[in-house]
Protein backbone atom coordinates (compact mmCIF):
# COMPACT_ATOMS: atom_id res chain seq x y z
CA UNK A 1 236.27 -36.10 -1.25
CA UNK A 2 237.90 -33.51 0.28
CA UNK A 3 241.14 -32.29 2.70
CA UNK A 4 240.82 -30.12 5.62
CA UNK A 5 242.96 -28.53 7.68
CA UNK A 6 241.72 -26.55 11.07
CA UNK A 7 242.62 -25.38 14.64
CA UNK A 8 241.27 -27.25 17.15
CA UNK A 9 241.67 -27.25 20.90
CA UNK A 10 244.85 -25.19 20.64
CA UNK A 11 246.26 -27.88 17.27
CA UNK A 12 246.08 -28.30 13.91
CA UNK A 13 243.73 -31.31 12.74
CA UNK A 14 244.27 -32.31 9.10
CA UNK A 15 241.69 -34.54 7.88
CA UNK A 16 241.68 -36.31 4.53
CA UNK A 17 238.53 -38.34 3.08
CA UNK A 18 238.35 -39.76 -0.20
CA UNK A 19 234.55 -40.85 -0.08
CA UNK A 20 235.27 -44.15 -1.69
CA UNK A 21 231.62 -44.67 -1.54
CA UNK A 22 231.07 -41.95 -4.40
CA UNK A 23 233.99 -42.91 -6.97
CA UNK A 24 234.17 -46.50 -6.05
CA UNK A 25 237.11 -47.68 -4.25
CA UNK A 26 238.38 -49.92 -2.16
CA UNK A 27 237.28 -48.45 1.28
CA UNK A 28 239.67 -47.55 3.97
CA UNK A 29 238.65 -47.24 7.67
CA UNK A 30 237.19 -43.48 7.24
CA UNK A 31 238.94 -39.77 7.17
CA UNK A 32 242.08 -40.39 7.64
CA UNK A 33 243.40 -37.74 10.58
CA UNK A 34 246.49 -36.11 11.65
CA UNK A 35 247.96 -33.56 14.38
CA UNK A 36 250.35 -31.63 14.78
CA UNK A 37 251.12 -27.90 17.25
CA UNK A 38 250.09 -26.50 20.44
CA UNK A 39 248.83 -23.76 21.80
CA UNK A 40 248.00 -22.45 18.43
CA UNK A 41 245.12 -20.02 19.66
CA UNK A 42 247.67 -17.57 21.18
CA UNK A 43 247.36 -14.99 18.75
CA UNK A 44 251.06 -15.36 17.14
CA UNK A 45 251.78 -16.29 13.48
CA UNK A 46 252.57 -20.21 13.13
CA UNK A 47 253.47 -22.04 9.56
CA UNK A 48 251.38 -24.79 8.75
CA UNK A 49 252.60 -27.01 5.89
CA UNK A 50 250.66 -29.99 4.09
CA UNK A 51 252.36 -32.21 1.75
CA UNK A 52 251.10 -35.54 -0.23
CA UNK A 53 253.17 -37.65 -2.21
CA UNK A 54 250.74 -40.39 -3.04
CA UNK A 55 249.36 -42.06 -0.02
CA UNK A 56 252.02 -40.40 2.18
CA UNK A 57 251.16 -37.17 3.83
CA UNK A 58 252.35 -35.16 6.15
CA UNK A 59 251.44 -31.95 8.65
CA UNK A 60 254.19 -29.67 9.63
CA UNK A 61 253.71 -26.83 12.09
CA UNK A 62 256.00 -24.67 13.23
CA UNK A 63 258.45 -27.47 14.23
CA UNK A 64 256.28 -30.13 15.16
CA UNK A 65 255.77 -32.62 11.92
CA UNK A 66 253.32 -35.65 12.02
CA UNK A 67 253.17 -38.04 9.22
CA UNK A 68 250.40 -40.39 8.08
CA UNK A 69 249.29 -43.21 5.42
CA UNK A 70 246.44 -43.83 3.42
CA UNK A 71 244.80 -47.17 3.31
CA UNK A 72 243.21 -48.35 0.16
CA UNK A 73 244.15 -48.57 -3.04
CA UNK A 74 242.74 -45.25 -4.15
CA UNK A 75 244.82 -41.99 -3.53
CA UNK A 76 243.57 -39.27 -6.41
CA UNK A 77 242.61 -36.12 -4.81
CA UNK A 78 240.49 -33.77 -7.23
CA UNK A 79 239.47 -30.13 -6.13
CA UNK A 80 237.16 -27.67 -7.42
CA UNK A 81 236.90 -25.19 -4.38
CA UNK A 82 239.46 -23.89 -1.89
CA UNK A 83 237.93 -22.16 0.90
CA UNK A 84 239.39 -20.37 3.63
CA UNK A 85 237.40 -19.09 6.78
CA UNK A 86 234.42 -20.43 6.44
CA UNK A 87 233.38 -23.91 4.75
CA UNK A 88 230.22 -23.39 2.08
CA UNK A 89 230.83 -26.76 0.56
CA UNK A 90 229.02 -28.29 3.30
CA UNK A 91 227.22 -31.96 1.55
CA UNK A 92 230.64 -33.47 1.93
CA UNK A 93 231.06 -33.03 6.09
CA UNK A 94 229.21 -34.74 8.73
CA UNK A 95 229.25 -31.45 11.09
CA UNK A 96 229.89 -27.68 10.34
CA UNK A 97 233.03 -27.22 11.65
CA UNK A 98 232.74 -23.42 13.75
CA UNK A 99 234.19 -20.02 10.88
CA UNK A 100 237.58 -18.71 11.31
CA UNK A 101 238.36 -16.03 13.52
CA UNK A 102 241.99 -14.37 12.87
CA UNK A 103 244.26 -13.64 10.20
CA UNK A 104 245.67 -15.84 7.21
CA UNK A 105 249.20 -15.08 5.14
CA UNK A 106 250.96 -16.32 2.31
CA UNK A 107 248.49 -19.19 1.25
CA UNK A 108 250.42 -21.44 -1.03
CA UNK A 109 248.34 -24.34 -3.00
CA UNK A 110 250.42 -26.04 -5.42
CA UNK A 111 252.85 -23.19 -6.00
CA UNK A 112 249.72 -20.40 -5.90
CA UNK A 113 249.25 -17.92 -4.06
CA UNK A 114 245.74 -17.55 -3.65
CA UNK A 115 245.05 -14.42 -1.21
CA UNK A 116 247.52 -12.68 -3.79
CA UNK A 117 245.69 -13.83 -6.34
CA UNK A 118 242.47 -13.18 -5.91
CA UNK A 119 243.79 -9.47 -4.46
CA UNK A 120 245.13 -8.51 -7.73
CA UNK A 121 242.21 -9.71 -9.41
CA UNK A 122 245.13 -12.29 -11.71
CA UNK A 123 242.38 -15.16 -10.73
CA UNK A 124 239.16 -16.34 -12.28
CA UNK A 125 236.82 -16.84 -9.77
CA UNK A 126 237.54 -15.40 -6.18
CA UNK A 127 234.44 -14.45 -3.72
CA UNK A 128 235.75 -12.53 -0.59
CA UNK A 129 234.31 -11.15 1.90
CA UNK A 130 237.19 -10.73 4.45
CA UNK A 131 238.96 -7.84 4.85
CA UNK A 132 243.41 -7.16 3.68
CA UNK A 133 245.75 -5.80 6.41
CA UNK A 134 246.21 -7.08 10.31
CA UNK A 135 243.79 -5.51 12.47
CA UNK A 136 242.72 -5.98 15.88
CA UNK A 137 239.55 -8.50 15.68
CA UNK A 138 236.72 -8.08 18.24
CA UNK A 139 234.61 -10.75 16.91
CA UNK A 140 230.59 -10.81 17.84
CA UNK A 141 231.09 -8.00 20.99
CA UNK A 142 228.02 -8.29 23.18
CA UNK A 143 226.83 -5.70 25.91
CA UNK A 144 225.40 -6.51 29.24
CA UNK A 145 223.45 -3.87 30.01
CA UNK A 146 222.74 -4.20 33.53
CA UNK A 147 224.03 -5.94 36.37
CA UNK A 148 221.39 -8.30 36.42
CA UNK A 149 222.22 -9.34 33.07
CA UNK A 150 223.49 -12.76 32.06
CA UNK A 151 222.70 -15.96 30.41
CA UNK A 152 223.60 -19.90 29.99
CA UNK A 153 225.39 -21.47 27.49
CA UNK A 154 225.40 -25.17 27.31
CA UNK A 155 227.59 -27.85 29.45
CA UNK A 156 231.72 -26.58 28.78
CA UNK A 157 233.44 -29.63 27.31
CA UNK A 158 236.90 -29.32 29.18
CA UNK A 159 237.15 -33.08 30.63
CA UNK A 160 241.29 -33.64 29.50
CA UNK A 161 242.07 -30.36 28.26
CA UNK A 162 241.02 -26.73 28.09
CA UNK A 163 240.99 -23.53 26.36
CA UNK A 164 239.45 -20.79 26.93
CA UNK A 165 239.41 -17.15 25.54
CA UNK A 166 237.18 -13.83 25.67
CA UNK A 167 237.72 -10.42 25.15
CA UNK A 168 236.21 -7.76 27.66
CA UNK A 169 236.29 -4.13 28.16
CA UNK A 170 234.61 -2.55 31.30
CA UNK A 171 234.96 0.96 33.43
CA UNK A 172 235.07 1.60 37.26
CA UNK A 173 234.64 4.81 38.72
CA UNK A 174 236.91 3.73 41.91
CA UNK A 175 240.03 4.09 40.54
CA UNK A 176 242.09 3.47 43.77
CA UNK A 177 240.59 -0.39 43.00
CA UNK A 178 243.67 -2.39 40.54
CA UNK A 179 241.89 -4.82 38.35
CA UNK A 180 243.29 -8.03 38.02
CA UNK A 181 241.98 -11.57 37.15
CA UNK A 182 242.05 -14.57 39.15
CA UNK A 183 241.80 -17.69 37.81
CA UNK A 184 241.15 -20.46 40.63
CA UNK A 185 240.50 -24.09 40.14
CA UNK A 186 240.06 -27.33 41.58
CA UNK A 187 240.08 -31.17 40.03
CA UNK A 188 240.24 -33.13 43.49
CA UNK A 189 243.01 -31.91 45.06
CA UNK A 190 242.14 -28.93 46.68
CA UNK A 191 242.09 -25.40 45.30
CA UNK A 192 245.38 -23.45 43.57
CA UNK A 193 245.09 -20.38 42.03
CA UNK A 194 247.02 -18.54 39.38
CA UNK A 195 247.11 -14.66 39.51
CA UNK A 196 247.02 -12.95 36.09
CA UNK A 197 249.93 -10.11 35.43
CA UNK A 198 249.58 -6.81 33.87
CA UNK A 199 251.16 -3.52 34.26
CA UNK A 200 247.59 -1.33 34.53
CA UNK A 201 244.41 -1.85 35.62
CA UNK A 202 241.91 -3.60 33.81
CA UNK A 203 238.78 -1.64 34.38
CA UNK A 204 240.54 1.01 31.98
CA UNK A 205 237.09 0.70 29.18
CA UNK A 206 240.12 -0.71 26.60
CA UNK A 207 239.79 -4.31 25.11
CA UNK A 208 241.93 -7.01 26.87
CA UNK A 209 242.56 -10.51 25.93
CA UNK A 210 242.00 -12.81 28.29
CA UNK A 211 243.25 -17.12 27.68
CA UNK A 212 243.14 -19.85 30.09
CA UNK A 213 244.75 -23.36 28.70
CA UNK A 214 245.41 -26.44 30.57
CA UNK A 215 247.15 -29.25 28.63
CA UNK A 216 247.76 -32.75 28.97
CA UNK A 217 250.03 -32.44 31.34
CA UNK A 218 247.84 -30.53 33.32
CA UNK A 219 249.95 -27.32 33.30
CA UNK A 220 247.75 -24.28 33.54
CA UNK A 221 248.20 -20.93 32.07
CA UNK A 222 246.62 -17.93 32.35
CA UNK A 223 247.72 -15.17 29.50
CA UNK A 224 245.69 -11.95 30.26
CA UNK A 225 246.91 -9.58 27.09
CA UNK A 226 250.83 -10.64 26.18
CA UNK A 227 251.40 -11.80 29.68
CA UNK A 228 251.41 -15.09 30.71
CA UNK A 229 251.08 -17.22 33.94
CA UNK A 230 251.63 -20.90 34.69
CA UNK A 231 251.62 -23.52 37.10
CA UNK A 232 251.69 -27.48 37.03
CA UNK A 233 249.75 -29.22 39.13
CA UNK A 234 249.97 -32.80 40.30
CA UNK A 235 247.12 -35.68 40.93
CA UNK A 236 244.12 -35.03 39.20
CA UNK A 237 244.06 -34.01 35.55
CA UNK A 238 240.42 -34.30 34.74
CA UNK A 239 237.52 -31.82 34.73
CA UNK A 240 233.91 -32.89 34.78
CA UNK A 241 231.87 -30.30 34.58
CA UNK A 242 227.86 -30.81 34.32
CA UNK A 243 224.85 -28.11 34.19
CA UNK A 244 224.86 -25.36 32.43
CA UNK A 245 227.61 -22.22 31.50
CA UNK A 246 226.90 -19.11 33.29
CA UNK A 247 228.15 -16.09 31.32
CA UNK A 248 228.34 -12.52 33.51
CA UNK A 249 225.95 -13.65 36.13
CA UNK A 250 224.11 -15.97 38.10
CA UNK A 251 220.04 -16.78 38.29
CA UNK A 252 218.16 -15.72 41.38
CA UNK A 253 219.16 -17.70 44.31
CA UNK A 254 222.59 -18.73 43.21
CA UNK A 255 224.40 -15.99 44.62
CA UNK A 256 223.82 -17.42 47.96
CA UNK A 257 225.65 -20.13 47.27
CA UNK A 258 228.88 -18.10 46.63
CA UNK A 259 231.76 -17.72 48.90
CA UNK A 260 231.49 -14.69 51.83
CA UNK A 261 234.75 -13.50 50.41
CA UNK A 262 233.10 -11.86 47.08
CA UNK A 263 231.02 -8.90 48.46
CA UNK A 264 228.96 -8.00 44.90
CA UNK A 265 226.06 -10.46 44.66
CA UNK A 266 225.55 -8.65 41.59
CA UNK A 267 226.30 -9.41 37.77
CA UNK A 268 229.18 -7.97 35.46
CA UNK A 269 228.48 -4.44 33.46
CA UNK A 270 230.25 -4.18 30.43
CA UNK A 271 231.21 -5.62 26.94
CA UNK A 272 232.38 -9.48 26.06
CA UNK A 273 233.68 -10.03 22.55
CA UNK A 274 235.47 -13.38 20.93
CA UNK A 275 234.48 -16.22 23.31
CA UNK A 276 236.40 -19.12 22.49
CA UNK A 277 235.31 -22.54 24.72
CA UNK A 278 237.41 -25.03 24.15
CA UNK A 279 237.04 -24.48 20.39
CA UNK A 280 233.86 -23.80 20.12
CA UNK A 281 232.65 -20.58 19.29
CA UNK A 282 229.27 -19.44 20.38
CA UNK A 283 226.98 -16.87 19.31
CA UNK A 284 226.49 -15.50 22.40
CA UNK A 285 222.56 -14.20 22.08
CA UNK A 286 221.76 -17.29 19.60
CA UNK A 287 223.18 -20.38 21.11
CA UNK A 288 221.94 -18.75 24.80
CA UNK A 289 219.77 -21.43 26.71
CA UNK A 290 218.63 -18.98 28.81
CA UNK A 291 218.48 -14.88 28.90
CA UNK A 292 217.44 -12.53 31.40
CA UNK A 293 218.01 -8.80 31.46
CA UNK A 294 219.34 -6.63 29.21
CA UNK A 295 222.19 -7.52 26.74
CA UNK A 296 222.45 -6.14 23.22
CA UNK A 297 224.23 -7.11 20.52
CA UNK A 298 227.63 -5.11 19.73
CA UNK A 299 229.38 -2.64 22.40
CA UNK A 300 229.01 0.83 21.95
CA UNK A 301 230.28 2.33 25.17
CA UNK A 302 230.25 0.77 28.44
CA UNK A 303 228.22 2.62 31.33
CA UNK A 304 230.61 2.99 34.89
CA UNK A 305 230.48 1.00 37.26
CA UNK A 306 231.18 -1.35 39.95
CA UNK A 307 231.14 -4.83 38.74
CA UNK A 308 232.91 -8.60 38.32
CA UNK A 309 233.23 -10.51 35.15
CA UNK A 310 232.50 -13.79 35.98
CA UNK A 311 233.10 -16.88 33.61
CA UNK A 312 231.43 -19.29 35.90
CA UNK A 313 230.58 -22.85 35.54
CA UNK A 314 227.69 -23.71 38.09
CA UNK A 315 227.13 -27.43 38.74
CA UNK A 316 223.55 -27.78 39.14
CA UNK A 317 223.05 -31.05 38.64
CA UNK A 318 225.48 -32.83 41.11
CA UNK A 319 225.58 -33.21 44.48
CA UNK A 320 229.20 -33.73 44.57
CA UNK A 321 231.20 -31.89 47.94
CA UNK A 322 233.86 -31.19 46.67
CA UNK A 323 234.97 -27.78 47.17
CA UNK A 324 235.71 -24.81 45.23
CA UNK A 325 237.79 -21.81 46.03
CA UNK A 326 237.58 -17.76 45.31
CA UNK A 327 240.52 -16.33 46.72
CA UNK A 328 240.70 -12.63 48.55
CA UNK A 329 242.43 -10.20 46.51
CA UNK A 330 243.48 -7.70 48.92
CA UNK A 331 245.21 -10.15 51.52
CA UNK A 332 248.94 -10.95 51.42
CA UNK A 333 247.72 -13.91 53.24
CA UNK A 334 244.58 -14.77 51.22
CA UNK A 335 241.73 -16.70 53.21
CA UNK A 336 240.11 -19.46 51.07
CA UNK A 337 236.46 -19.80 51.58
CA UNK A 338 234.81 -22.98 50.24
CA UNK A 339 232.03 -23.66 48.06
CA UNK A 340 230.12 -26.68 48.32
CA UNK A 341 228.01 -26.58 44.69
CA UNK A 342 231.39 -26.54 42.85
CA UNK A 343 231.85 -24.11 39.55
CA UNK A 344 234.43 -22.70 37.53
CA UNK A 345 234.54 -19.21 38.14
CA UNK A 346 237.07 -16.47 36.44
CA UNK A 347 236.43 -13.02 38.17
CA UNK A 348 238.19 -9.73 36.61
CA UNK A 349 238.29 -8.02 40.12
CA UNK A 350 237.36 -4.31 39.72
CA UNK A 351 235.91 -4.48 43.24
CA UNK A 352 236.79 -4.44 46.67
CA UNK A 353 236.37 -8.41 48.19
CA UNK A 354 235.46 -8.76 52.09
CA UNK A 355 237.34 -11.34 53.90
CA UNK A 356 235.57 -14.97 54.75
């Protein structure tokens, strides 16, 4: 039996599971699930709150409460283990849910608080191996060496909803070139774009945080750093995405099938860190399909350069026509040139673009 509460797709999921099999009960109809928040990964604090009053229970975050019942006849909860970050007890779960990446205060059980605790040393048995204090978290950094560099991830799940998140840090020697990111999309009704807002360039070799959500509703925001952008789109809210998830690059040959307007046929240069898709969280070099070129684990200096960071999603197993857009960064009028093999592509432009 156990209870487990995580962020998933921007929520909180609570999930409770006697595992009436084991103490024999009564069985209910499974893990019993709940709810609650959204837009969680945004990097701001948010209170989560679990209560159980026997086979009531209910999630509360931030303002947002959802409330559930057991069914059965069995409601004792027993715990040995409280774990935070990452789960060891793993016999009890069908599937390894992905380790926490953030930060974690005031964690009340019962009336204990157990960081506190096991701080101060005031607890029995406490095995840590997280570090005390709010830092900024660059979480499994990877360097792409050259600009031929890149690999493939597998198929991005984003069919309903979406979330997205990286860190990158990259250099340009043109510094008359503004960086900014463009995040352009298209689910049937024709392209729209959303233009991300910050104050500085981006090419600046600092770490920026880059988010892209789109929610039920099918509003779309783009957050690059503490700045955010969005737009709500009507007709289509569904994303079907097939082949695999280009990361920095394309293979040989896929270039060409690129839009006129992006004049580098040439990968991005640089260092990716904390790649979030759509709640999964993939070890880069590990969980890569396919490699090719250099790219090293950790970032310890970026080289200049010249470069795009592409996120791109390259459908290569559909013969679909329907189009997708890059749009021109240095017209006031952009020109939209289409792409017939459609992907999901978010450029950090450090480059000049040519027209169509």
């Amino acid at each position: 039996m156990y209870m487990k509460a995580g962020v998933g797709g921007g929520r909180v999921k609570l999930t409770v599971n006697l595992d009436c099999i084991r103490i024999n009960c009564n069985s209910s109809k499974g893990p019993e699930t709940l709810y609650a928040g959204q837009k969680l990964n945004d990097n701001e604090w948010h209170t989560v709150r679990v209560v159980r009053r026997g086979k009531t229970y209910k999630l509360t975050v931030d303002d947002d409460v959802a409330e559930g019942q057991m069914v059965g006849d069995h409601t004792r909860l027993e715990f040995h283990n409280i774990e935070t970050g990452i789960m060891t007890e793993r016999r009890f779960v069908s599937s390894i849910p992905s380790s926490v990446i953030g930060h974690l205060q005031s964690l009340r059980f019962n009336g204990m608080l157990y960081i506190d605790l096991c701080k101060n040393g005031d607890i029995d048995y406490c095995e840590l191996n997280a570090r005390f204090g709010v830092r900024s978290i660059i979480a499994d950094p990877v360097t792409f060496k050259s600009k031929s560099s890149y690999l493939s991830l597998a198929t991005l799940q984003a069919y309903a909803s979406m979330h997205l998140f990286f860190q990158f840090k990259t250099t340009s020697p043109d510094e008359l070139v503004k960086g900014y990111i463009h995040y352009v999309f298209d689910l049937g009704n024709g392209p729209n774009l959303i233009k991300g807002k910050s104050d500085r360039a981006l090419n600046d070799n600092q770490w920026h945080n880059v988010a892209i959500t789109r929610d039920n509703s099918n509003t779309h925001t783009l957050k690059v750093d503490a700045t955010a952008t969005s737009q709500s789109i009507n007709g289509a809210k569904n994303l079907d995405l097939k082949g695999d998830l280009f990361i920095a690059g394309l293979g040989p040959g896929m270039y060409g099938n690129l839009p006129k307007l992006v004049a580098s046929r040439e990968g991005y240069q640089g260092c990716l860190a904390s790649v979030d898709l759509n709640g999964r969280l993939p070890d880069l070099l590990n969980d890569a399909l396919f490699r090719s070129g250099q790219i090293e684990r950790g970032c310890e200096g970026t080289p200049s350069l010249r470069s795009e960071l592409d996120l791109d999603y390259y459908n290569t197993n559909s013969n679909s026509s329907s189009p997708f857009y890059l749009l021109n960064a240095n017209s006031s009028s952009p020109a939209l040139c289409p792409c017939r093999n459609p992907f999901l592509l978010l450029t950090v432009l450090v480059a000049s673009l040519s027209h169509c």
